[in-house]
C-alpha atoms as a PDB file:
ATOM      1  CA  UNK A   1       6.760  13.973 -12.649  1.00  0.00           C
ATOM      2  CA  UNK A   2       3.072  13.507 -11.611  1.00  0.00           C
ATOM      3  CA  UNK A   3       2.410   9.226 -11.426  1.00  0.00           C
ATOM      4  CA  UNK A   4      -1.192   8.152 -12.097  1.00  0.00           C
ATOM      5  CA  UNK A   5      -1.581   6.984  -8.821  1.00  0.00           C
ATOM      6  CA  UNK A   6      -1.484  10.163  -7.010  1.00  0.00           C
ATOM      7  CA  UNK A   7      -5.395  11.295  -6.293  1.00  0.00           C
ATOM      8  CA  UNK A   8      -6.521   8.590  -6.209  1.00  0.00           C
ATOM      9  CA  UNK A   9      -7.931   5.479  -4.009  1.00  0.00           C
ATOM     10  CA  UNK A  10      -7.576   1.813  -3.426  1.00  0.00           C
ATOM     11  CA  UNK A  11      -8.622  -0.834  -1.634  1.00  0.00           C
ATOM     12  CA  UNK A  12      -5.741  -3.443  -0.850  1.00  0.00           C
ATOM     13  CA  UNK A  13      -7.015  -6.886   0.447  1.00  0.00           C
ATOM     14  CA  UNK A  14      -4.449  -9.650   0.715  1.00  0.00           C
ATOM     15  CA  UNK A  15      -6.494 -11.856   3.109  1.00  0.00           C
ATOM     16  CA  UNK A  16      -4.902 -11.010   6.184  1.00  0.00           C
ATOM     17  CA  UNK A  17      -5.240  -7.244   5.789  1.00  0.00           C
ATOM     18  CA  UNK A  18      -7.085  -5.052   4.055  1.00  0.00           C
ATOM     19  CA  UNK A  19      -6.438  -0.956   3.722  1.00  0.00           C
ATOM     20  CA  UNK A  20      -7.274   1.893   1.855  1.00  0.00           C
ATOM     21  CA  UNK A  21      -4.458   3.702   0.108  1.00  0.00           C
ATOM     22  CA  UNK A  22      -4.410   7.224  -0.680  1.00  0.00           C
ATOM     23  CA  UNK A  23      -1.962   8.779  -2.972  1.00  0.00           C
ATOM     24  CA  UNK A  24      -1.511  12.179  -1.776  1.00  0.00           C
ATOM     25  CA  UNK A  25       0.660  13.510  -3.811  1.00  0.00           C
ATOM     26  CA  UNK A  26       3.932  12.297  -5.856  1.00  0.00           C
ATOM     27  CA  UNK A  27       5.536  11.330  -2.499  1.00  0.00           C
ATOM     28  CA  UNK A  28       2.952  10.738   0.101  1.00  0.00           C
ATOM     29  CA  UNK A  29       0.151   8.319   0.694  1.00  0.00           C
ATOM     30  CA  UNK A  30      -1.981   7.633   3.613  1.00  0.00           C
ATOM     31  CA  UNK A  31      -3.135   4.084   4.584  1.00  0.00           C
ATOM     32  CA  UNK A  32      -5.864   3.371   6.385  1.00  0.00           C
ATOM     33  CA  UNK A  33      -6.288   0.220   8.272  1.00  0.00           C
ATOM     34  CA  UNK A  34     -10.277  -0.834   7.430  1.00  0.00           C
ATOM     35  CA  UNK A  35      -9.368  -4.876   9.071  1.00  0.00           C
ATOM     36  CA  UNK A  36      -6.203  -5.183  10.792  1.00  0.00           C
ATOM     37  CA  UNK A  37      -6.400  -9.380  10.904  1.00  0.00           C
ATOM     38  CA  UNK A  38      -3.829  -8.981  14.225  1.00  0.00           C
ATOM     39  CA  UNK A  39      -1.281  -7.089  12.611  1.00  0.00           C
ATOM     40  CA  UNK A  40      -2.750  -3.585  13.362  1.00  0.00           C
ATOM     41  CA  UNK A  41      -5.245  -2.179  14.598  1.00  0.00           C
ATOM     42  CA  UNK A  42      -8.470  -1.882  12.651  1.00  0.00           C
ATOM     43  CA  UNK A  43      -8.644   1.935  11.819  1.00  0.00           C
ATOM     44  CA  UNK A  44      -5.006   3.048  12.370  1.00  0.00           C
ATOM     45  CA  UNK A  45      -4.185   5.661   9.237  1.00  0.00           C
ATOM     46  CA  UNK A  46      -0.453   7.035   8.854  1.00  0.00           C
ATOM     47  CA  UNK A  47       0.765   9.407   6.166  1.00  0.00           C
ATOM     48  CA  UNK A  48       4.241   8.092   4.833  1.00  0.00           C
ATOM     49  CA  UNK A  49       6.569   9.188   2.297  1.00  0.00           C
ATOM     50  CA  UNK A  50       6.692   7.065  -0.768  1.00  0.00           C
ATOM     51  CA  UNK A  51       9.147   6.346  -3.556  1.00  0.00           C
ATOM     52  CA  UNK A  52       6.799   5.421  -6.492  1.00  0.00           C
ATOM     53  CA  UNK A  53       9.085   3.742  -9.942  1.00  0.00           C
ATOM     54  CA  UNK A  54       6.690   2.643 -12.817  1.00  0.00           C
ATOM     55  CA  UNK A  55       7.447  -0.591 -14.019  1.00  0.00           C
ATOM     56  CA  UNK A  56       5.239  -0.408 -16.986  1.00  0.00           C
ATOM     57  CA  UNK A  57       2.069   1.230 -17.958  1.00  0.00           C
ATOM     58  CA  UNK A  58      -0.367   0.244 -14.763  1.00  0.00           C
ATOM     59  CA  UNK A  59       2.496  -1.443 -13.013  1.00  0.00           C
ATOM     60  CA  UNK A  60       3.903   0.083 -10.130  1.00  0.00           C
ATOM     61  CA  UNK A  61       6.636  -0.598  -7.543  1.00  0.00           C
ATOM     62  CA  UNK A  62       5.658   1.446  -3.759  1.00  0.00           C
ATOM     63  CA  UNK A  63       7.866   1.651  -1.100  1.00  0.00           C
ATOM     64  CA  UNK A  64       7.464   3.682   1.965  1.00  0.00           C
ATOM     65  CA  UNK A  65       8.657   3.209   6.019  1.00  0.00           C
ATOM     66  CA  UNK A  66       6.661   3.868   9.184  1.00  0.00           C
ATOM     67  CA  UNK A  67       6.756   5.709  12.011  1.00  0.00           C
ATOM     68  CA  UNK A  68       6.719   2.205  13.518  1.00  0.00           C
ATOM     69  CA  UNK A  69      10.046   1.247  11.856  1.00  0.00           C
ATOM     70  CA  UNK A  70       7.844  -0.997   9.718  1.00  0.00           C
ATOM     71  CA  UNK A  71       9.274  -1.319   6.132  1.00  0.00           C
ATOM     72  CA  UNK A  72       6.415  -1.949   2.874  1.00  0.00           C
ATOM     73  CA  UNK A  73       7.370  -2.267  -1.188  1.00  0.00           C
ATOM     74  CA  UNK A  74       4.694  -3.212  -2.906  1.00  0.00           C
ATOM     75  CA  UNK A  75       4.159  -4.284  -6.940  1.00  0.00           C
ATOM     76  CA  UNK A  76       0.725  -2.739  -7.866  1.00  0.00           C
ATOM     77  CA  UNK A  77      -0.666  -4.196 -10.778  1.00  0.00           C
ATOM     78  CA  UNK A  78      -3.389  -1.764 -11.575  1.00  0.00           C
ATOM     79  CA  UNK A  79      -4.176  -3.446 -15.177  1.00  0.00           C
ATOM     80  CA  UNK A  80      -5.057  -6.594 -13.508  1.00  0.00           C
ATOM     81  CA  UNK A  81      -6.167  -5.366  -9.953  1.00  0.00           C
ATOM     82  CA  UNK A  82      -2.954  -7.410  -8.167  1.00  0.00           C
ATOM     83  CA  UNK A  83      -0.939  -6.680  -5.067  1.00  0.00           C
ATOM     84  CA  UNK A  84       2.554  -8.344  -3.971  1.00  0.00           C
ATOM     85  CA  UNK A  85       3.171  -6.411  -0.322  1.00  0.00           C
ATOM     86  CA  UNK A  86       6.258  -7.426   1.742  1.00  0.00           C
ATOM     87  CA  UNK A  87       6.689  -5.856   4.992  1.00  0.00           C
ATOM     88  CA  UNK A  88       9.394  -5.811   7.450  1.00  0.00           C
ATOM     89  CA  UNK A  89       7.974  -5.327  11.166  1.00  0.00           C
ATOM     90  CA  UNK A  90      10.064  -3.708  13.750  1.00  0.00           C
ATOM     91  CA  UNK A  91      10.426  -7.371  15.329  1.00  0.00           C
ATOM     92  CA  UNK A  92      11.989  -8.398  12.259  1.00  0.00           C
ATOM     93  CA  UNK A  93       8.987 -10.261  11.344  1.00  0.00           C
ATOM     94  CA  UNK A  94       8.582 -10.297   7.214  1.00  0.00           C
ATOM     95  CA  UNK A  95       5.203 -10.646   5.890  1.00  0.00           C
ATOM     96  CA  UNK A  96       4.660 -11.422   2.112  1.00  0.00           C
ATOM     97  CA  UNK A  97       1.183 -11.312   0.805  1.00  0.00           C
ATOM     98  CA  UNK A  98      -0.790 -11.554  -2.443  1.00  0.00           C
ATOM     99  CA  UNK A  99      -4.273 -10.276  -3.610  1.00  0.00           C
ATOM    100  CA  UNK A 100      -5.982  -7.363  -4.691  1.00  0.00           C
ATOM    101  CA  UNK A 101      -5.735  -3.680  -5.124  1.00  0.00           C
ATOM    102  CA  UNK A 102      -8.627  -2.513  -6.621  1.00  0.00           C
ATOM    103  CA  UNK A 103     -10.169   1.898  -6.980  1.00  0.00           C
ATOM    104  CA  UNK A 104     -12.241   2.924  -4.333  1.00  0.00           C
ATOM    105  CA  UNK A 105     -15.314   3.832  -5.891  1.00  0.00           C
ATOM    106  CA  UNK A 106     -17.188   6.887  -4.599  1.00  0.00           C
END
């Protein structure tokens, strides 16, 4: 079943980091690293496969691993343009972050 997400793109800023997401398809999105803030490099772009589960109308719940070993769920709140990311780093660092996901306007 085709999510509303998929053709589309975001910007995510939670401070710290700030990427663009692009749903692919159903099952794959490609992030884009536009500032890294010491976590990655700025630029770095992966394309990962993602479970997607709405949570509501404009509410959605994005997990996906990386070729790093890197873990990410996030709760997009596409109503009110919010982002809860938690990521897992190969290190076993976890990261949780707040802030804003928002369409990338052409």
């Amino acid at each position: 079943m085709k999510n509303n997400l998929t053709g589309n793109r975001y910007i995510m800023d939670v401070g710290v980091l700030k990427t663009e997401l692009f749903f692919e398809t159903d099952e794959t999105m490609v992030f884009t690293v536009i500032e890294g803030g010491g976590l990655t490099k700025n630029g770095y772009s992966e394309s990962v496969k993602t479970t997607i589960a709405e949570i509501r109308p404009q509410v959605y719940m994005v997990a996906w691993k990386e070729k790093s070993g890197a873990t990410v769920t996030h709760v997009e709140d596409h109503e009110n343009g919010i982002i809860y990311s938690n990521a897992t780093l190969p290190d076993g660092s976890f990261y949780t972050m707040k802030g804003t996901v928002n369409p990338l306007e052409d």
